[in-house]
C-alpha atoms as a PDB file:
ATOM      1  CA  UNK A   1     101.382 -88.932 133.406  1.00  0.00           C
ATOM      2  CA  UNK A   2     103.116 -87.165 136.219  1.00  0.00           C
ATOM      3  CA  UNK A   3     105.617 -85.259 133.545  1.00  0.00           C
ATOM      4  CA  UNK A   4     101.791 -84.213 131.971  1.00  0.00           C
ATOM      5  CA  UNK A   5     100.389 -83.059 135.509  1.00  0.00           C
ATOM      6  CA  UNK A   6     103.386 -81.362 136.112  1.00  0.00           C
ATOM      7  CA  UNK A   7     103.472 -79.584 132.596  1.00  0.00           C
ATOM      8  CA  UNK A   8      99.628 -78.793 132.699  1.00  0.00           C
ATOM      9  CA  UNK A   9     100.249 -77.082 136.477  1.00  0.00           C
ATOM     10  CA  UNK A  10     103.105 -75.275 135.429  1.00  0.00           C
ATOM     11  CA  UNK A  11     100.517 -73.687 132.859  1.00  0.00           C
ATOM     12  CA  UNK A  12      98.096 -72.680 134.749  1.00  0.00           C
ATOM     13  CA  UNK A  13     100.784 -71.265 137.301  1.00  0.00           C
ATOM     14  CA  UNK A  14     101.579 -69.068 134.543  1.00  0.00           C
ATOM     15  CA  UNK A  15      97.727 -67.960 133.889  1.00  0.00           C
ATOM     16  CA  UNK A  16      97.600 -67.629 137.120  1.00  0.00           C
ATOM     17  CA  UNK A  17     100.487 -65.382 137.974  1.00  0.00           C
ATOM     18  CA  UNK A  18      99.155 -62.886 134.612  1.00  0.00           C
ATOM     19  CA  UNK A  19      95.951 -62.547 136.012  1.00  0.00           C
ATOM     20  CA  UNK A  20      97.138 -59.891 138.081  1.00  0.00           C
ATOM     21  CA  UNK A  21      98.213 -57.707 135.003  1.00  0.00           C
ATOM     22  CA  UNK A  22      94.840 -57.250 133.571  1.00  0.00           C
ATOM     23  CA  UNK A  23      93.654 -54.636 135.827  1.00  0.00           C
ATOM     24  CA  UNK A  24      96.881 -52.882 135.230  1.00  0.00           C
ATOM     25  CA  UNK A  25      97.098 -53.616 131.215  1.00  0.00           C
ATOM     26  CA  UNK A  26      93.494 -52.116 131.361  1.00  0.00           C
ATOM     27  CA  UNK A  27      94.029 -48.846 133.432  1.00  0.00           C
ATOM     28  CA  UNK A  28      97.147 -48.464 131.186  1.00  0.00           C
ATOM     29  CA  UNK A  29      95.156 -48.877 128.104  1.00  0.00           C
ATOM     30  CA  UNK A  30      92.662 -46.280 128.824  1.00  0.00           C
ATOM     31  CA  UNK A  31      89.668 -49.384 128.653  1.00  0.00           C
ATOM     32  CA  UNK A  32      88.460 -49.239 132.116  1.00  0.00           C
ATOM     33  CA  UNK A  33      86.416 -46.191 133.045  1.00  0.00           C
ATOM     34  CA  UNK A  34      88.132 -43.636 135.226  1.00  0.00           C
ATOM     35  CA  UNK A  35      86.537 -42.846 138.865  1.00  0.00           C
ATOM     36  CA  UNK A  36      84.594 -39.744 138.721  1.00  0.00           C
ATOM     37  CA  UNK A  37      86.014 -37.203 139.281  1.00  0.00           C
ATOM     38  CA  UNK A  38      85.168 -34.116 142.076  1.00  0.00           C
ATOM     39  CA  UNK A  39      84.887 -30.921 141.737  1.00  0.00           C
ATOM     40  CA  UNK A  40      87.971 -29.960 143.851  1.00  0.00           C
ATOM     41  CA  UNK A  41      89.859 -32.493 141.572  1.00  0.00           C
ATOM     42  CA  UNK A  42      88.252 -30.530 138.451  1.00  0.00           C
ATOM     43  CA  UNK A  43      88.863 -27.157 139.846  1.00  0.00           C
ATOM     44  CA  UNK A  44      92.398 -28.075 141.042  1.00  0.00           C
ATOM     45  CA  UNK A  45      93.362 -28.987 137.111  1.00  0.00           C
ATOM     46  CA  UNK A  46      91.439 -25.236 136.130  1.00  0.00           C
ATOM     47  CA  UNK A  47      94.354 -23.605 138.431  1.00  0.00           C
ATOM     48  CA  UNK A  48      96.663 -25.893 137.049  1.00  0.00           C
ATOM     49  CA  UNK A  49      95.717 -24.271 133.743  1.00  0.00           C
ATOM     50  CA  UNK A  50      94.270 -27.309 131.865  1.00  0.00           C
ATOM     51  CA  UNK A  51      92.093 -27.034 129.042  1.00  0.00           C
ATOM     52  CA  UNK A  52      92.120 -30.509 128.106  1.00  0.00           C
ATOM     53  CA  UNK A  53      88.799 -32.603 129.471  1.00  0.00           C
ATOM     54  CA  UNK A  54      88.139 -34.876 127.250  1.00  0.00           C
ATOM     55  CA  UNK A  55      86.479 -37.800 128.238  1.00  0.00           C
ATOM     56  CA  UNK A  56      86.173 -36.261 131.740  1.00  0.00           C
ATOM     57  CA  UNK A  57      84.190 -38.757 133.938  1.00  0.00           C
ATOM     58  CA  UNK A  58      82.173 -36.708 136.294  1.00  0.00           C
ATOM     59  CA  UNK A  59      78.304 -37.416 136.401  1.00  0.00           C
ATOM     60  CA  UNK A  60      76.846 -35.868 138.798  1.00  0.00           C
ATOM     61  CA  UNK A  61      79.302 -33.325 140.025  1.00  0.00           C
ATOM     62  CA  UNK A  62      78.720 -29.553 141.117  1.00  0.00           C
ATOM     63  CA  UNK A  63      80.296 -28.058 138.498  1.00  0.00           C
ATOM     64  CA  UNK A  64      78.511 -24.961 139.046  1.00  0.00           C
ATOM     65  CA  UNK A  65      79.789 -21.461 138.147  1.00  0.00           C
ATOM     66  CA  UNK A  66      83.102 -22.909 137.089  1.00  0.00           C
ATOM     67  CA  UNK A  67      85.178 -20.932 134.172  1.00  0.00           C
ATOM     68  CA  UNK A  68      86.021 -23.933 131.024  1.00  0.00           C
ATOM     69  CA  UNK A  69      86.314 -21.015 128.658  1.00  0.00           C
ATOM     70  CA  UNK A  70      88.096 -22.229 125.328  1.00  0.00           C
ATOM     71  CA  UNK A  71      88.869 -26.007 126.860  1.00  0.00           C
ATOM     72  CA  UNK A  72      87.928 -29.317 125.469  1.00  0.00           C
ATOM     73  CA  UNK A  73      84.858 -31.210 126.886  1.00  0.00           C
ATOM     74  CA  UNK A  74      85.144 -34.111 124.011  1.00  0.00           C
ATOM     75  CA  UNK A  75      83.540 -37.019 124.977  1.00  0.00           C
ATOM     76  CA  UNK A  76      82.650 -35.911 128.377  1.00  0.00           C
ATOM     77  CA  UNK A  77      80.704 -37.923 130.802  1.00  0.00           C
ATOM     78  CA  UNK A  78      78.464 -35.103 132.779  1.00  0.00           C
ATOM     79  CA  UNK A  79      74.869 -36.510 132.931  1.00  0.00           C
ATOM     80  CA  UNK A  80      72.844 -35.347 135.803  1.00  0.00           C
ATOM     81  CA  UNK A  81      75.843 -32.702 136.085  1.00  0.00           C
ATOM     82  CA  UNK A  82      75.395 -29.276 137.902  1.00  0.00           C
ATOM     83  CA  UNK A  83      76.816 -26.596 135.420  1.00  0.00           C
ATOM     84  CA  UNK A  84      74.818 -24.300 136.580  1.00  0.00           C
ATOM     85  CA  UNK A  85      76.131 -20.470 135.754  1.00  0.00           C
ATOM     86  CA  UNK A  86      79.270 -22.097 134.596  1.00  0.00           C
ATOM     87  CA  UNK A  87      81.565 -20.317 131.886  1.00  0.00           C
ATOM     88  CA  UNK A  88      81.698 -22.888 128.669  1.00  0.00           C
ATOM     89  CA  UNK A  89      82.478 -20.460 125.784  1.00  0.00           C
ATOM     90  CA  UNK A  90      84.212 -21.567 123.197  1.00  0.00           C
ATOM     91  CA  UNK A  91      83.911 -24.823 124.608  1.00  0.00           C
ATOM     92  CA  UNK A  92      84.380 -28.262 122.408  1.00  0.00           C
ATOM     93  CA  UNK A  93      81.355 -30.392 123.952  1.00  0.00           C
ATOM     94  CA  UNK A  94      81.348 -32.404 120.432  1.00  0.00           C
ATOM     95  CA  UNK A  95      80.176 -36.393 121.946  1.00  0.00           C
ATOM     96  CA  UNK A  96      79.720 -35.413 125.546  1.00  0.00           C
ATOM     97  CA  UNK A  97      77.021 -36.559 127.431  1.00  0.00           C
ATOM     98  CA  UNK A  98      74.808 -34.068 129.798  1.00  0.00           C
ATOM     99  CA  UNK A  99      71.604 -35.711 129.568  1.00  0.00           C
ATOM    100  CA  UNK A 100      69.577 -34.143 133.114  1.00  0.00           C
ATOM    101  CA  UNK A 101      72.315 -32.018 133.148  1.00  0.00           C
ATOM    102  CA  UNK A 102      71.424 -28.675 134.815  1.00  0.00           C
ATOM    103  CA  UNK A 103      72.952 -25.545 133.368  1.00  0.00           C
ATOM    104  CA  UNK A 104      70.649 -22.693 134.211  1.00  0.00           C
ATOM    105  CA  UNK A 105      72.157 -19.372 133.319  1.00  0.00           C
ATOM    106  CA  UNK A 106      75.583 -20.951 131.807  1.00  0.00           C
ATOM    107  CA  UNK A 107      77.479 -19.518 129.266  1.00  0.00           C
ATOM    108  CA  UNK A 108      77.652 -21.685 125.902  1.00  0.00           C
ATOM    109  CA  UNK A 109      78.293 -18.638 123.148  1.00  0.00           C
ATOM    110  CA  UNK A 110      80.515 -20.283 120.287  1.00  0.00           C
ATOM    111  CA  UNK A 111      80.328 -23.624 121.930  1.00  0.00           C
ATOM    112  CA  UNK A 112      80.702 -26.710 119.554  1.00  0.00           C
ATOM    113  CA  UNK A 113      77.854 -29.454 120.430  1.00  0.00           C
ATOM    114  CA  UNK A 114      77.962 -31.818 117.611  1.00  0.00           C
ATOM    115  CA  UNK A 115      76.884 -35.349 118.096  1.00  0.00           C
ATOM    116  CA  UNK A 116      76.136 -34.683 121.999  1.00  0.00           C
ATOM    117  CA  UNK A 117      73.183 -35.774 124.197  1.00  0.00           C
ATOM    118  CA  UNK A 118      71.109 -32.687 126.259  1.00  0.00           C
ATOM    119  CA  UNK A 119      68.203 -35.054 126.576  1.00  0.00           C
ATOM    120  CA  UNK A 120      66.299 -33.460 129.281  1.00  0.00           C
ATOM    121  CA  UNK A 121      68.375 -30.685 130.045  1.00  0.00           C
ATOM    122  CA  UNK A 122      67.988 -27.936 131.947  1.00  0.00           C
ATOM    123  CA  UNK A 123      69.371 -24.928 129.711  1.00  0.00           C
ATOM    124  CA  UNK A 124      66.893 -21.983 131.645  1.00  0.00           C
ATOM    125  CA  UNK A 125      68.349 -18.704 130.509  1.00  0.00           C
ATOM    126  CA  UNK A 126      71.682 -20.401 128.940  1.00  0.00           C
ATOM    127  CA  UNK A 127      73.548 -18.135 126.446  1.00  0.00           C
ATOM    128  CA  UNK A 128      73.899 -20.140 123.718  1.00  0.00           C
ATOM    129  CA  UNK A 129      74.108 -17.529 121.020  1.00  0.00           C
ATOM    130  CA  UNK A 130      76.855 -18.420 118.140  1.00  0.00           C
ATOM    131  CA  UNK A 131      76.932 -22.087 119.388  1.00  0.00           C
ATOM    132  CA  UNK A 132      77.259 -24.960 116.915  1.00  0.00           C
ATOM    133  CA  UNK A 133      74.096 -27.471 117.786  1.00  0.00           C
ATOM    134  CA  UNK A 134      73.759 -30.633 116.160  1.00  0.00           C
ATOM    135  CA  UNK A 135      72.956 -33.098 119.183  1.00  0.00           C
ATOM    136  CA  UNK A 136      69.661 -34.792 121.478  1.00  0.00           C
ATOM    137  CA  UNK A 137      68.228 -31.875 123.021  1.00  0.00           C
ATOM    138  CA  UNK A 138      64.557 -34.191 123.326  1.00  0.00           C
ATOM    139  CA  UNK A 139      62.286 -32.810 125.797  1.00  0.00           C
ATOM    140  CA  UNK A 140      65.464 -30.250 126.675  1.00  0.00           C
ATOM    141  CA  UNK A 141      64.256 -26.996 128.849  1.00  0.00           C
ATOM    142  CA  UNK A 142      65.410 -23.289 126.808  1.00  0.00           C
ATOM    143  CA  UNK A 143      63.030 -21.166 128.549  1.00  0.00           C
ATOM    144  CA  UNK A 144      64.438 -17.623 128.037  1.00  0.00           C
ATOM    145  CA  UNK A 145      67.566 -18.849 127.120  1.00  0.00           C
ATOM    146  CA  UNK A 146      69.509 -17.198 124.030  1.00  0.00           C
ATOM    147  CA  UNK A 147      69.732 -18.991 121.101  1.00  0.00           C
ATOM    148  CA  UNK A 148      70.535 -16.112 118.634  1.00  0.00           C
ATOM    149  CA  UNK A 149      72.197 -17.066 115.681  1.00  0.00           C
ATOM    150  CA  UNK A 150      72.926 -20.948 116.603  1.00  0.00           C
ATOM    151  CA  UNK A 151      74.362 -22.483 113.899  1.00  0.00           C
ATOM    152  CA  UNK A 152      71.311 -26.178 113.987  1.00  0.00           C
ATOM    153  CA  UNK A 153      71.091 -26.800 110.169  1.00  0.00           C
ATOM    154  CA  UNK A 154      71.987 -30.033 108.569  1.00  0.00           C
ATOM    155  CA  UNK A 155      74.122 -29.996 106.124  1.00  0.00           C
ATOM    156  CA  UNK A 156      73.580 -32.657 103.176  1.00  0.00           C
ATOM    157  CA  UNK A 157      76.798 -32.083 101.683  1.00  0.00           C
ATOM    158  CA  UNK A 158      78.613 -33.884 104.296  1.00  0.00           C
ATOM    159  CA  UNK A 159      75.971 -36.578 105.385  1.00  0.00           C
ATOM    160  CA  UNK A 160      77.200 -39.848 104.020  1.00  0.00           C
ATOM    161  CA  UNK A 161      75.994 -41.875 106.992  1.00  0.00           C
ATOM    162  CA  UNK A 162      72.253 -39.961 106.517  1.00  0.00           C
ATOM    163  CA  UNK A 163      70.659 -37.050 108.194  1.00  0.00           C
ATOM    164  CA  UNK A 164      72.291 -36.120 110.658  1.00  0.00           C
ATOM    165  CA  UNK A 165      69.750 -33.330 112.502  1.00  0.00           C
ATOM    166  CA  UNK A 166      69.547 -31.185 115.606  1.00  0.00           C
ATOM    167  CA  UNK A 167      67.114 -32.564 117.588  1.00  0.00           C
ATOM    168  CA  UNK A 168      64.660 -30.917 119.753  1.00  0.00           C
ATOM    169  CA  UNK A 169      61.466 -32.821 119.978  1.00  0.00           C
ATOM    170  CA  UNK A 170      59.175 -31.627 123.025  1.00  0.00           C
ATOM    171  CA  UNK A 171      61.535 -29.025 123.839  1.00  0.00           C
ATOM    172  CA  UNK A 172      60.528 -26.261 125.871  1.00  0.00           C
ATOM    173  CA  UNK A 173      61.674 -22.969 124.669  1.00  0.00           C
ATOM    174  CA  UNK A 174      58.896 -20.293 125.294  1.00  0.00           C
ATOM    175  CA  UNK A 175      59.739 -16.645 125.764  1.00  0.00           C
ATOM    176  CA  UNK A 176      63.801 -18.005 124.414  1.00  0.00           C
ATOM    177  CA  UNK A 177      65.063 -15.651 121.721  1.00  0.00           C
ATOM    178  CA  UNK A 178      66.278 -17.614 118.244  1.00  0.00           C
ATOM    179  CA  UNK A 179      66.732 -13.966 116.453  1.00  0.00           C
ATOM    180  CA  UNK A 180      68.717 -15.045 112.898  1.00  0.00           C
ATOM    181  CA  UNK A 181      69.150 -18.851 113.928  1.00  0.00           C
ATOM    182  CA  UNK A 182      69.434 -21.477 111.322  1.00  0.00           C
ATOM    183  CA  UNK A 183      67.185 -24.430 112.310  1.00  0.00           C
ATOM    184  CA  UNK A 184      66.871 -25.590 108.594  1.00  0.00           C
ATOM    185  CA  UNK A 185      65.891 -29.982 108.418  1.00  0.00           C
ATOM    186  CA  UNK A 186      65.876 -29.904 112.268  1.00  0.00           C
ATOM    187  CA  UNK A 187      62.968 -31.539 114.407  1.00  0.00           C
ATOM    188  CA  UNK A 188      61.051 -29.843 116.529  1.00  0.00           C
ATOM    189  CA  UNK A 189      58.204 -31.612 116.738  1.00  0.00           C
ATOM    190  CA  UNK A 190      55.557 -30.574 119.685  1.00  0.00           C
ATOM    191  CA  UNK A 191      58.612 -28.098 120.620  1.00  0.00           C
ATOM    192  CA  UNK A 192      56.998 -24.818 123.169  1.00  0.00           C
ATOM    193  CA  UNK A 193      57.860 -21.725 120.634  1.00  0.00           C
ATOM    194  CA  UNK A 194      54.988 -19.778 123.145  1.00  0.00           C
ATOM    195  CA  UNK A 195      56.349 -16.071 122.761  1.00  0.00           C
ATOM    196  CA  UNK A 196      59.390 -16.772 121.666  1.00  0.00           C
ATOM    197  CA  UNK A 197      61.185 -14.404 118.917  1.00  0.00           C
ATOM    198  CA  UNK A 198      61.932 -16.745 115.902  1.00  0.00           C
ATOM    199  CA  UNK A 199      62.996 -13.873 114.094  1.00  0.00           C
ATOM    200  CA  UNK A 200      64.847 -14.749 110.734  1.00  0.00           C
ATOM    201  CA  UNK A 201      65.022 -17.814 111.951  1.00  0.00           C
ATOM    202  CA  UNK A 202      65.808 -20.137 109.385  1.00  0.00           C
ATOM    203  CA  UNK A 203      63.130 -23.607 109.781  1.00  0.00           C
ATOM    204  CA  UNK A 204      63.752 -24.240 105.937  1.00  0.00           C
ATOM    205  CA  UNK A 205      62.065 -28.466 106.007  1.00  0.00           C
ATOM    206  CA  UNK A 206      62.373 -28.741 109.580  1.00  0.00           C
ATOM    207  CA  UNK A 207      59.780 -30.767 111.042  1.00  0.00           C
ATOM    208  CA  UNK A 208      57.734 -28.776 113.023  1.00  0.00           C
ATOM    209  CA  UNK A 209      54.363 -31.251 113.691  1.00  0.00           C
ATOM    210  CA  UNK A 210      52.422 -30.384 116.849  1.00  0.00           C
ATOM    211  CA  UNK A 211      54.391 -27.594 117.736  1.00  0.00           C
ATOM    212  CA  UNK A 212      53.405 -24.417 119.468  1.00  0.00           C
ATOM    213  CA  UNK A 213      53.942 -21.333 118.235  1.00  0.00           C
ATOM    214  CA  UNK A 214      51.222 -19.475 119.878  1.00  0.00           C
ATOM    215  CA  UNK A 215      52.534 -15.663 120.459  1.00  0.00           C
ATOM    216  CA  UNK A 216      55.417 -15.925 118.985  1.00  0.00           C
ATOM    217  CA  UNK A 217      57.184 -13.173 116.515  1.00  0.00           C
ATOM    218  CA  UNK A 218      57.947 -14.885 112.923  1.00  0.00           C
ATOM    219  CA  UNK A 219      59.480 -11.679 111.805  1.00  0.00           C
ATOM    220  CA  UNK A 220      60.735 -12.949 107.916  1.00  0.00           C
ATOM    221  CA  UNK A 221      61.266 -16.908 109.251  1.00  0.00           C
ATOM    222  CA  UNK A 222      61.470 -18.784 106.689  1.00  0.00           C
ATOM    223  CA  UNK A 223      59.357 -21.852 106.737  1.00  0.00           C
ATOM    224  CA  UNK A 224      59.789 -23.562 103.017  1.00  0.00           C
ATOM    225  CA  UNK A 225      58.614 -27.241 102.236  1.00  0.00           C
ATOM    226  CA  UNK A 226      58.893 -27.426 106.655  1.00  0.00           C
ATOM    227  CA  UNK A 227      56.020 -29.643 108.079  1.00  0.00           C
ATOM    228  CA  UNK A 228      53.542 -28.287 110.021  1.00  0.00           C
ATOM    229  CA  UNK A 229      51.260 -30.730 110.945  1.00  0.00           C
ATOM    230  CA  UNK A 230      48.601 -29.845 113.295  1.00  0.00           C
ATOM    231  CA  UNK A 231      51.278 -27.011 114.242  1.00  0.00           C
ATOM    232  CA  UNK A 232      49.734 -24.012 116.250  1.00  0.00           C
ATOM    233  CA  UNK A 233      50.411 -20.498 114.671  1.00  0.00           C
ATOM    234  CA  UNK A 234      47.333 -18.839 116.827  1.00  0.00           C
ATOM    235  CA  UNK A 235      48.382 -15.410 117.965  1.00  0.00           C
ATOM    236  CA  UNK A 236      51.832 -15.626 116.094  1.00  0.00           C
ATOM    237  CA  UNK A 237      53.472 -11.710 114.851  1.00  0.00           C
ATOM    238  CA  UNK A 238      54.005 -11.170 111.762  1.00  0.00           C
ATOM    239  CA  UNK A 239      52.856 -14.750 109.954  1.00  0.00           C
ATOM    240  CA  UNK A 240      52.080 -11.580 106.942  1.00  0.00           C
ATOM    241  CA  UNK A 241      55.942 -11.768 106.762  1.00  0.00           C
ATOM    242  CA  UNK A 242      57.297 -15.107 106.764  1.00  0.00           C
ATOM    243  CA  UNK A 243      58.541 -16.561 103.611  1.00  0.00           C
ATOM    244  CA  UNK A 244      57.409 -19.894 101.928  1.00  0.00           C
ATOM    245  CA  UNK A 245      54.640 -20.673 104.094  1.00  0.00           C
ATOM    246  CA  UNK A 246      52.593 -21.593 100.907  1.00  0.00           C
ATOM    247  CA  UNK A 247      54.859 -24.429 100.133  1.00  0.00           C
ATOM    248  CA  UNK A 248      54.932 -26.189 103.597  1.00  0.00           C
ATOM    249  CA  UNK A 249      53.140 -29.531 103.962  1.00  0.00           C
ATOM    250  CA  UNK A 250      50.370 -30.029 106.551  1.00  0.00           C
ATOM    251  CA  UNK A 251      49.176 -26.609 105.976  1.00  0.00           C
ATOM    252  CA  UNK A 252      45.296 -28.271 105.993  1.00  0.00           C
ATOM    253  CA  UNK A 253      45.515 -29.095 109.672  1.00  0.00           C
ATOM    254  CA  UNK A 254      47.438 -26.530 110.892  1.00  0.00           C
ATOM    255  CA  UNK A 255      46.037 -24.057 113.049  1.00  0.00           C
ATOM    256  CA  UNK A 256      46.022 -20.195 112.341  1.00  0.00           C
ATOM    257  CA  UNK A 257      44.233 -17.409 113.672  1.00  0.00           C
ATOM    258  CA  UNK A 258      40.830 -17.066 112.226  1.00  0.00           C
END
C-alpha cells in the first residue's frame, strides 16, 4: 500500500510540476489569443517597415489615418476599430474582422476583402474603387463612398462549398458612385441606392428585394433574371437604358414611375 501511495504521489508530482508549461506550450503554439495591441505598438512596427499583420489583434484601436499600403491584414481582429482616413491600398483584408469598424474617408482602392465581416461598418466616403469584395457588409454605411469598378460578383466556377456572395443587405449607399461595378448574384436586399450612380453596374441575378433605387442613374446596368421584389425604381435615370429588365423576377410588384 505505501509503495502504491508513494507511486500514485510521485504521479501527480509530475502533473503537477507540467502544469506550469501549458501557458507557455500555448503562447508558443500560437493557440492563445495575443493582447491587443496599441496603436503606438502598431505604428512602431509601420517604422519598423512591417507589412506583415496578419492576425493582428487590435479591436478597438485608433488606427486612424495610418499608412498599411500594400501590407497584409489576413485574419485581422479590428472590430469596433477606428481606421478612419487610414491608407489600406493594396491591402490583403481576406478573413479579417471590422464589424462597427469606422473607416470614414479611408483608402481601400485594390484592396482584397474576401471572406471578411464589415457588418455595420462605417465606410462614409471610403475609396474603394478596384477593391475585391466578397464579405458581410449587412446593414454596412457607403454613403458617398467610391465603389467604381469593385470587383462583388460570384463566381460559380470556383464555388464547390455553394454560393459564396457579397453581401450587402440593408446597406446604406445613397449618393455612393458604383460606375462599371460588377455586383452580379450579390444581395442587396432593402440596400439605400437613393441617387446613387449604378452606372454599368453589373446586378446580373443579384437579389435586389425591397431595395431603393429612387433617383438613382441606371445608365446601361444590367439587371438580367435579378429579383426585384417590391424594389423601388421611382425617379430612377435612364431605366429606358438598362438591359434585361424584362427578364427579372418580381417585376409585378415592383415599383416604377407611373
Amino acid at each position: 500500500m505505501r509503495h502504491a501511495y508513494a507511486s500514485g504521489a510521485a504521479s501527480m508530482a509530475v502533473v503537477a510540476n507540467s502544469l506550469w508549461l501549458i501557458p507557455l506550450m500555448l503562447v508558443a503554439s500560437g493557440n492563445i489569443l495575443a493582447q491587443p495591441a496599441s496603436r503606438q505598438q502598431v505604428v512602431q512596427r509601420l517604422e519598423a517597415g512591417s507589412k506583415d499583420f496578419s492576425n493582428l489583434e487590435a479591436p478597438g484601436a485608433d488606427l486612424s489615418g495610418l499608412d498599411f499600403t500594400g501590407a497584409s491584414l489576413f485574419g485581422a481582429n479590428l472590430k469596433g476599430a477606428n481606421l478612419s482616413a487610414a491608407r489600406l491600398v493594396r491591402c490583403n483584408l481576406n478573413s479579417a474582422i471590422l464589424r462597427d469598424a469606422v473607416l470614414v474617408d479611408a483608402d481601400l482602392r485594390e484592396a482584397q476583402v474576401f471572406s471578411t465581416v464589415m457588418a455595420n461598418a462605417d465606410l462614409s466616403r471610403a475609396d474603394l474603387r478596384g477593391a475585391r469584395l466578397m464579405g458581410n457588409f449587412e446593414r454596412a454605411i457607403l454613403q458617398g463612398a467610391k465603389l467604381d469598378s469593385v470587383k462583388g460578383g460570384s463566381d460559380m466556377r470556383n464555388q464547390p462549398m455553394g454560393l459564396i456572395r457579397l453581401v450587402l443587405v440593408g446597406a446604406k449607399l445613397k449618393g455612393a458612385s458604383l460606375r462599371g461595378a460588377d455586383l452580379s448574384r450579390a444581395d442587396l436586399s432593402h440596400a439605400d441606392f437613393r441617387d446613387a450612380d449604378l452606372t454599368d453596374v453589373n446586378l446580373t441575378r443579384a437579389k435586389l428585394d425591397g431595395a431603393d433605387f429612387s433617383g438613382a442613374t441606371l445608365t446601361h446596368a444590367v439587371l438580367a433574371e435579378a429579383e426585384i421584389n417590391n424594389t423601388t425604381f421611382a425617379g430612377a435615370i435612364a431605366m429606358d437604358s438598362v438591359h434585361g429588365l424584362d427578364s427579372a423576377k418580381g417585376r409585378e410588384s415592383a415599383i416604377f414611375d407611373r
